[in-house]
PDB file of N, CA and C in Angstrom:
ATOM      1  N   UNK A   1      -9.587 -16.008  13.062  1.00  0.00           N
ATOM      2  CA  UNK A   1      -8.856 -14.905  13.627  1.00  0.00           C
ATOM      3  C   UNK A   1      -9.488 -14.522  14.953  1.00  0.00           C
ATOM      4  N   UNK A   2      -8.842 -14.267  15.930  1.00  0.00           N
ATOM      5  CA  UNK A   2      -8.891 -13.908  17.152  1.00  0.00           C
ATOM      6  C   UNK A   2      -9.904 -12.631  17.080  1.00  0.00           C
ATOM      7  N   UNK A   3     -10.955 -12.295  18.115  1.00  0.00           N
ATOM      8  CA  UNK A   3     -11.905 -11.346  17.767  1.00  0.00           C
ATOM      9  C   UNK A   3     -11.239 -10.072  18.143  1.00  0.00           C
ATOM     10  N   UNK A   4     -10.257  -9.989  20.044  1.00  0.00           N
ATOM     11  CA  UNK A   4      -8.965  -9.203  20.018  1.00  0.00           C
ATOM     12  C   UNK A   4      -8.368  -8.751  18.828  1.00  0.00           C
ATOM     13  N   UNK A   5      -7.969  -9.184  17.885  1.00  0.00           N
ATOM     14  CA  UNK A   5      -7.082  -8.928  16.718  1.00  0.00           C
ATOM     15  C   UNK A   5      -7.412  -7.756  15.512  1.00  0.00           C
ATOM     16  N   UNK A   6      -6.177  -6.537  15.442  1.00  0.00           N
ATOM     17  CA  UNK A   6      -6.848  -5.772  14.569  1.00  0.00           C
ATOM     18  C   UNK A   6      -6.306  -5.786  13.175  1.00  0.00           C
ATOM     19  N   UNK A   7      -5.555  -7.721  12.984  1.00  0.00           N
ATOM     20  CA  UNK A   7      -5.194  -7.701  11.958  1.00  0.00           C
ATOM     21  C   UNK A   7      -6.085  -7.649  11.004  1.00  0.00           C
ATOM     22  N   UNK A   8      -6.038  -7.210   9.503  1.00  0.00           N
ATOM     23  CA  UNK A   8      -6.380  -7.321   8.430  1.00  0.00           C
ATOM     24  C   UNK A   8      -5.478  -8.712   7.134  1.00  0.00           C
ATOM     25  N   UNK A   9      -6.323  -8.992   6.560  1.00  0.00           N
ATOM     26  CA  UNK A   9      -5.714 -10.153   6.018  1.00  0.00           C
ATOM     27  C   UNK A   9      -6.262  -9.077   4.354  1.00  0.00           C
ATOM     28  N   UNK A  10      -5.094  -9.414   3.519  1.00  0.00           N
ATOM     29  CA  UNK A  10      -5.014  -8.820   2.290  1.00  0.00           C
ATOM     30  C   UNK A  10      -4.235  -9.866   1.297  1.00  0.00           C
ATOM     31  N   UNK A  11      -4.647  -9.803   0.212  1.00  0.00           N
ATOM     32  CA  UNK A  11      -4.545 -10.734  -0.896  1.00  0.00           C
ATOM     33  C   UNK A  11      -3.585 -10.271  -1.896  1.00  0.00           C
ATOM     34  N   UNK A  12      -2.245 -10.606  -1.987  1.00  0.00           N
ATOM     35  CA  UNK A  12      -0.825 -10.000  -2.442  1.00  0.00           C
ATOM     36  C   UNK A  12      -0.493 -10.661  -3.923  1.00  0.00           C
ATOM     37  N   UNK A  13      -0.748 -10.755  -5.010  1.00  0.00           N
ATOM     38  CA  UNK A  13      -0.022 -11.320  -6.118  1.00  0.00           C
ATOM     39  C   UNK A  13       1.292 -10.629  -6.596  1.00  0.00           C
ATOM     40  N   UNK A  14       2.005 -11.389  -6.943  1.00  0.00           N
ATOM     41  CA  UNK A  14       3.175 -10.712  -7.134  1.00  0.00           C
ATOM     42  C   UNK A  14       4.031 -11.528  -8.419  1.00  0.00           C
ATOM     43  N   UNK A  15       4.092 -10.944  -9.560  1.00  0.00           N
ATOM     44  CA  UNK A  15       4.683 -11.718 -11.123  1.00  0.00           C
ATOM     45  C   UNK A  15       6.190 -12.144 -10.716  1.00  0.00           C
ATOM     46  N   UNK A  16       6.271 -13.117 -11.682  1.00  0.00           N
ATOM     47  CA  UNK A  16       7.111 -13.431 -11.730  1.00  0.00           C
ATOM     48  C   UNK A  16       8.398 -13.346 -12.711  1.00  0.00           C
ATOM     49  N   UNK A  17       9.330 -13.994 -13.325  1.00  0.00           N
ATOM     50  CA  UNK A  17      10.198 -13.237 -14.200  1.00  0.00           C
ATOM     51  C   UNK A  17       9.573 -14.396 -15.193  1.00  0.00           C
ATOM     52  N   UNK A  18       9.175 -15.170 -14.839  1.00  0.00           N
ATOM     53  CA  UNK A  18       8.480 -16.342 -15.675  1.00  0.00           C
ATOM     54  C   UNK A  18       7.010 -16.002 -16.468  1.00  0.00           C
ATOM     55  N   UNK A  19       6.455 -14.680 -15.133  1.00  0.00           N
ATOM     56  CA  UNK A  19       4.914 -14.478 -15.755  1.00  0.00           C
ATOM     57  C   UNK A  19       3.934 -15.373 -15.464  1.00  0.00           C
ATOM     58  N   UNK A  20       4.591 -15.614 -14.035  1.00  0.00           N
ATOM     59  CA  UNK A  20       3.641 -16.512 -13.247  1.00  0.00           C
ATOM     60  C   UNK A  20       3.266 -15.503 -12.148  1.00  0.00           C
ATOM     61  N   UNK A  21       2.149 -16.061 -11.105  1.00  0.00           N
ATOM     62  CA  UNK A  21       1.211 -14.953 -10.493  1.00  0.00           C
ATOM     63  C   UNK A  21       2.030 -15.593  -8.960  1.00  0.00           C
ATOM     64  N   UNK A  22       3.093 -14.876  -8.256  1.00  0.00           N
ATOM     65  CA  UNK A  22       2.874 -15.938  -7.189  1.00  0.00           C
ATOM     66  C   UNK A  22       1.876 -15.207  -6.091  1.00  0.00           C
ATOM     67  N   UNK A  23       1.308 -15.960  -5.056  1.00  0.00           N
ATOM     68  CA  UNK A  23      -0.089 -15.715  -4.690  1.00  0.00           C
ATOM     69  C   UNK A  23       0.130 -15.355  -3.195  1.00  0.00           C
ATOM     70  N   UNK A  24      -0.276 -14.481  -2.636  1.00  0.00           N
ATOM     71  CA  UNK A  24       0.274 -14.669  -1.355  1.00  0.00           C
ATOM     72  C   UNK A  24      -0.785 -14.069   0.131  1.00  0.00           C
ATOM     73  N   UNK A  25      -1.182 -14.382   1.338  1.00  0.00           N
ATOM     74  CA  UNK A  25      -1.794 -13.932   1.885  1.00  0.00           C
ATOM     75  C   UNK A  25      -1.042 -13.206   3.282  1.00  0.00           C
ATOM     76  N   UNK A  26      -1.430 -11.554   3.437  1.00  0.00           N
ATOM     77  CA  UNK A  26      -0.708 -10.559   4.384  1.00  0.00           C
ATOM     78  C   UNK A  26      -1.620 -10.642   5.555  1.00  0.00           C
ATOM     79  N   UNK A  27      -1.027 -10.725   6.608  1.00  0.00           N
ATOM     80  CA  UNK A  27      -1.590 -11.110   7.870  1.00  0.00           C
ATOM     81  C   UNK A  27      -1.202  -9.413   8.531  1.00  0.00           C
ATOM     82  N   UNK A  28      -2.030  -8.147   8.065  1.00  0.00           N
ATOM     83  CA  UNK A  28      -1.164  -6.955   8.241  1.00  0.00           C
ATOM     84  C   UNK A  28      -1.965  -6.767  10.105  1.00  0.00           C
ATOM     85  N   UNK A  29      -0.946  -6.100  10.549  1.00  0.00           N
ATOM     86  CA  UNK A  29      -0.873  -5.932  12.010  1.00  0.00           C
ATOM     87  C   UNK A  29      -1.030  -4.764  12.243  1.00  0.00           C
ATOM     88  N   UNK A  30       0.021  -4.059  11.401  1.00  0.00           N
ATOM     89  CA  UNK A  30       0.480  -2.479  11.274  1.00  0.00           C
ATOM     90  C   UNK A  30       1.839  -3.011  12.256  1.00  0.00           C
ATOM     91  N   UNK A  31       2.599  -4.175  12.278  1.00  0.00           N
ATOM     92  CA  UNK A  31       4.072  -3.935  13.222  1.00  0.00           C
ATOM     93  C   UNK A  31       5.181  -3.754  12.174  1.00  0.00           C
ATOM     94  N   UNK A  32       6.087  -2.935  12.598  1.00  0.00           N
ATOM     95  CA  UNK A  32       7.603  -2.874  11.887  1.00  0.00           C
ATOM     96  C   UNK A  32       7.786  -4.515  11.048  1.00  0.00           C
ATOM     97  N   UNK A  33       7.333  -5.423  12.224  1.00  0.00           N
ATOM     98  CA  UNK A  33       8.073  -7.256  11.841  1.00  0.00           C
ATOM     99  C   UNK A  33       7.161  -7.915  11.072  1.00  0.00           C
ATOM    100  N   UNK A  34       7.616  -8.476  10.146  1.00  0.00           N
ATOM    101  CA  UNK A  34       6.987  -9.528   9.114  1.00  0.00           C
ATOM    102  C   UNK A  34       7.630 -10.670   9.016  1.00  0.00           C
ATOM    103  N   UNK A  35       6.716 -11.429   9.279  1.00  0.00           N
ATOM    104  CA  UNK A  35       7.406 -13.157   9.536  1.00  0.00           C
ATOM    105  C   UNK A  35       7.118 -13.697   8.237  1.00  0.00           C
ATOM    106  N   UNK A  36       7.371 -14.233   7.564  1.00  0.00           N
ATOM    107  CA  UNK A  36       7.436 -14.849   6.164  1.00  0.00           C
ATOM    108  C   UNK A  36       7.102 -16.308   6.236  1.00  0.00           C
ATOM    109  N   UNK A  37       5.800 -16.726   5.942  1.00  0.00           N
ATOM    110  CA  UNK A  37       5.967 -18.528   6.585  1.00  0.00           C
ATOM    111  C   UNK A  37       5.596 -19.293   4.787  1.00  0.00           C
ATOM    112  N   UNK A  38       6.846 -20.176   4.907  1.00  0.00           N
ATOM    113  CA  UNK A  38       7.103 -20.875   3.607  1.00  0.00           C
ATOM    114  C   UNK A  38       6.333 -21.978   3.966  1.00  0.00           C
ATOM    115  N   UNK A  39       5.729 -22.608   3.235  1.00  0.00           N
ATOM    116  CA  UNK A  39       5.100 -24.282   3.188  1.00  0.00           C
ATOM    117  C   UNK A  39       6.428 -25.575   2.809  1.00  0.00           C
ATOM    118  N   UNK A  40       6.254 -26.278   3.050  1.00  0.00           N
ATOM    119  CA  UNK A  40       7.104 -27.082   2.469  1.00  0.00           C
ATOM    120  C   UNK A  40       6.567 -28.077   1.285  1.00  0.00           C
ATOM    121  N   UNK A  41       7.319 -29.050   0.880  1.00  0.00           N
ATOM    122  CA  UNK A  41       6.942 -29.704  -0.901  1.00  0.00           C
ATOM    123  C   UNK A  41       5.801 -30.215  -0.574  1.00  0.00           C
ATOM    124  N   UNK A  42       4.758 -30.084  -1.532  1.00  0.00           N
ATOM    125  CA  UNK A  42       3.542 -30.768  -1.625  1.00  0.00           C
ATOM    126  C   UNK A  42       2.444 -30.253  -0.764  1.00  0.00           C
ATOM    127  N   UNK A  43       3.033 -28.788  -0.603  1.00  0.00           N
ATOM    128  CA  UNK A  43       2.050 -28.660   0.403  1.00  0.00           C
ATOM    129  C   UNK A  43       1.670 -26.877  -0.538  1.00  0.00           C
ATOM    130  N   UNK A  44       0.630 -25.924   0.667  1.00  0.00           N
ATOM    131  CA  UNK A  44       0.551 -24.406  -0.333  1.00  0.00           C
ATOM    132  C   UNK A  44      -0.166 -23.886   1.030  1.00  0.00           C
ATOM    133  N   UNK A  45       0.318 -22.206   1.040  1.00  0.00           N
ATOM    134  CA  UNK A  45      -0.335 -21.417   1.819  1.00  0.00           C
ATOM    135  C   UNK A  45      -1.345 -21.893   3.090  1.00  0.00           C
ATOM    136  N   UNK A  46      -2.563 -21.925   2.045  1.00  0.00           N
ATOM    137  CA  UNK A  46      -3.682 -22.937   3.355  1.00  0.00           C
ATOM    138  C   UNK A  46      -3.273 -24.134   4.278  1.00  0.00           C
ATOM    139  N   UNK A  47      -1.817 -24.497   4.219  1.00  0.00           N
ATOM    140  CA  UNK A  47      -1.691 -25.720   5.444  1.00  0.00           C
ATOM    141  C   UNK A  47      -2.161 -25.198   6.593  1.00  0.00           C
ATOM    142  N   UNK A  48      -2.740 -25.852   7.454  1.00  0.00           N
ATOM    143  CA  UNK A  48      -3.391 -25.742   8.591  1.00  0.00           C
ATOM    144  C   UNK A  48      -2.334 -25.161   9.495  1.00  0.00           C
ATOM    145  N   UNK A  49      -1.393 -25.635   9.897  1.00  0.00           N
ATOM    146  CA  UNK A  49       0.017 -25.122  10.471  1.00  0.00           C
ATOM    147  C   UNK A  49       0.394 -24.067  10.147  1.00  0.00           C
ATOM    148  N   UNK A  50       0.916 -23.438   8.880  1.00  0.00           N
ATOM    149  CA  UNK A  50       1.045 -22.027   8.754  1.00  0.00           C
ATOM    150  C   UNK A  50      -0.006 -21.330   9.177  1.00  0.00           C
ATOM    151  N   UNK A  51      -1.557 -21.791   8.616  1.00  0.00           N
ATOM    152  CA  UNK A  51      -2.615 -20.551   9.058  1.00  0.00           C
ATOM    153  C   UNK A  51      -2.717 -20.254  10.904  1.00  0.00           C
ATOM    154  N   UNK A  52      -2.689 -21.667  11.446  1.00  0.00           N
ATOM    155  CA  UNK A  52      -2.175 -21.540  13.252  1.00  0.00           C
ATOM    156  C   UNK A  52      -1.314 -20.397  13.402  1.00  0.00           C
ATOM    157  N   UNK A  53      -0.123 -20.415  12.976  1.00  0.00           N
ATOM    158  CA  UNK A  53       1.372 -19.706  13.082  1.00  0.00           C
ATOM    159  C   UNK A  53       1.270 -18.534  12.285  1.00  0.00           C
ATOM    160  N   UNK A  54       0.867 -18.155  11.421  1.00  0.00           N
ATOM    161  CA  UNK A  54       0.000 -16.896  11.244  1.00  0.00           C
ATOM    162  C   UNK A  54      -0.896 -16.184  12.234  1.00  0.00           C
ATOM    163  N   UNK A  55      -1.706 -17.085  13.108  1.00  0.00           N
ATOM    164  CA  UNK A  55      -2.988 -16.750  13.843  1.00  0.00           C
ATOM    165  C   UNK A  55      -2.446 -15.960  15.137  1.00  0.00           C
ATOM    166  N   UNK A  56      -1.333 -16.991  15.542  1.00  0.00           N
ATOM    167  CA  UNK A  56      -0.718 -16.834  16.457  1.00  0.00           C
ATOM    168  C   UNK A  56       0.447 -15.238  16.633  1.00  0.00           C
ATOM    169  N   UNK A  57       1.222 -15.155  15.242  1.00  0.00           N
ATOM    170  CA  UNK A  57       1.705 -14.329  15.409  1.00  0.00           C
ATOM    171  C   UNK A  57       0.892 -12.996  15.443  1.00  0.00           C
ATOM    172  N   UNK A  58      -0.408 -12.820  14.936  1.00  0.00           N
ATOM    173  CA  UNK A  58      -1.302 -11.718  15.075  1.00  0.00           C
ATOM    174  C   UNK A  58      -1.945 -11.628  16.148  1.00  0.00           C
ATOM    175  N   UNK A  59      -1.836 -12.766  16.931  1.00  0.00           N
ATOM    176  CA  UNK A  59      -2.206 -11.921  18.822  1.00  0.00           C
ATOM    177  C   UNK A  59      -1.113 -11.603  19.311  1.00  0.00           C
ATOM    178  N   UNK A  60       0.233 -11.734  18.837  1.00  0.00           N
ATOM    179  CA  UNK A  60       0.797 -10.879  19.436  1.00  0.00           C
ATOM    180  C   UNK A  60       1.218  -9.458  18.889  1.00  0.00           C
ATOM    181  N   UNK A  61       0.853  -9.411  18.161  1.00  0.00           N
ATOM    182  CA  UNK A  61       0.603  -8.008  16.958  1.00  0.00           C
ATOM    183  C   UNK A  61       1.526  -7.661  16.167  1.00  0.00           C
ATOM    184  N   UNK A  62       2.414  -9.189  15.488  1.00  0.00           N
ATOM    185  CA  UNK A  62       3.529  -9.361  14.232  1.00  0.00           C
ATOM    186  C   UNK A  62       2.754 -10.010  13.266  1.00  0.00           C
ATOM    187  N   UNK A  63       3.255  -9.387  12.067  1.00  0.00           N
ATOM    188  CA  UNK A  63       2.487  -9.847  10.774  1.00  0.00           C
ATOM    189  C   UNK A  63       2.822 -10.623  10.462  1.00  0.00           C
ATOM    190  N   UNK A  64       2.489 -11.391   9.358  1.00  0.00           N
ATOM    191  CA  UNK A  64       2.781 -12.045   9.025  1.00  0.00           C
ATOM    192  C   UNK A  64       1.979 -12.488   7.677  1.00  0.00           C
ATOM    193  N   UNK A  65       3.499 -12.685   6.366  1.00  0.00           N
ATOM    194  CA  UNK A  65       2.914 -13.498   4.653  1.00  0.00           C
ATOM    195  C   UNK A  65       3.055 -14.695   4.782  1.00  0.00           C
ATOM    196  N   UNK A  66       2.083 -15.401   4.410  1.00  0.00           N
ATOM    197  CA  UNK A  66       2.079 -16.499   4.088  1.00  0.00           C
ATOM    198  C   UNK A  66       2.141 -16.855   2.370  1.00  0.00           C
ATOM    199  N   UNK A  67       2.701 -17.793   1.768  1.00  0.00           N
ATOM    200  CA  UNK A  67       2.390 -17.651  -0.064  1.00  0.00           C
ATOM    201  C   UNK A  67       2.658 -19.158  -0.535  1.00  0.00           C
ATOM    202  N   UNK A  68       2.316 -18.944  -1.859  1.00  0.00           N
ATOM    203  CA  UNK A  68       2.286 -20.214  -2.617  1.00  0.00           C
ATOM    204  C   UNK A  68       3.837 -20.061  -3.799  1.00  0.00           C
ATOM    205  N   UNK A  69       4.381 -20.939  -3.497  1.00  0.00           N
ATOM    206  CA  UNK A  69       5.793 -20.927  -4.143  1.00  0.00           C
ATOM    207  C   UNK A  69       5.395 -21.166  -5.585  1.00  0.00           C
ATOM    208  N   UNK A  70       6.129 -20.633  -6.801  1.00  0.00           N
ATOM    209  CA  UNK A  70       5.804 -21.012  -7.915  1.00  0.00           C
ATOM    210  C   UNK A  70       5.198 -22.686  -7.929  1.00  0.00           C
ATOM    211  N   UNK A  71       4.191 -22.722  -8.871  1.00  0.00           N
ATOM    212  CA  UNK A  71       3.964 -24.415  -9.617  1.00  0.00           C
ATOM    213  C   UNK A  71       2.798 -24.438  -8.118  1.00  0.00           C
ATOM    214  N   UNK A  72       2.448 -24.179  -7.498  1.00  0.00           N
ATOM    215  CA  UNK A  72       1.312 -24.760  -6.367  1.00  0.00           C
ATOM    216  C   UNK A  72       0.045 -23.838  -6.918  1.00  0.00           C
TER     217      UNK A  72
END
């Protein structure tokens, strides 16, 4: 994270209707906008690419969740 940056990163679980945990990491900014970045198959949260595009949207001071889709 950018040393500029007064994001906070927070650790989101959220159940499911299944009673699964889905897992998710908040890139909080404090902006109105939340960008939502999905992984694609075979992949989860930590891809290097989302955490960039996360990084990125917090210097410009939009938040941004990143998460792990059920089964990852």
């Amino acid at each position: 994270m950018d040393s500029s940056s007064n994001a906070q990163q927070k650790k989101i679980v959220i159940p499911n209707s299944r009673n699964e945990k889905l897992v998710g990491l908040l890139h909080e900014t404090g902006s109105k906008e939340v960008v939502v970045l999905c992984h694609g198959f075979r992949s989860n949260k930590e891809n290097q690419i989302l955490k960039n595009v996360a990084d990125a949207l917090e210097k410009e001071g939009i938040s941004a969740f990143r998460f792990d889709f059920s089964g990852n």
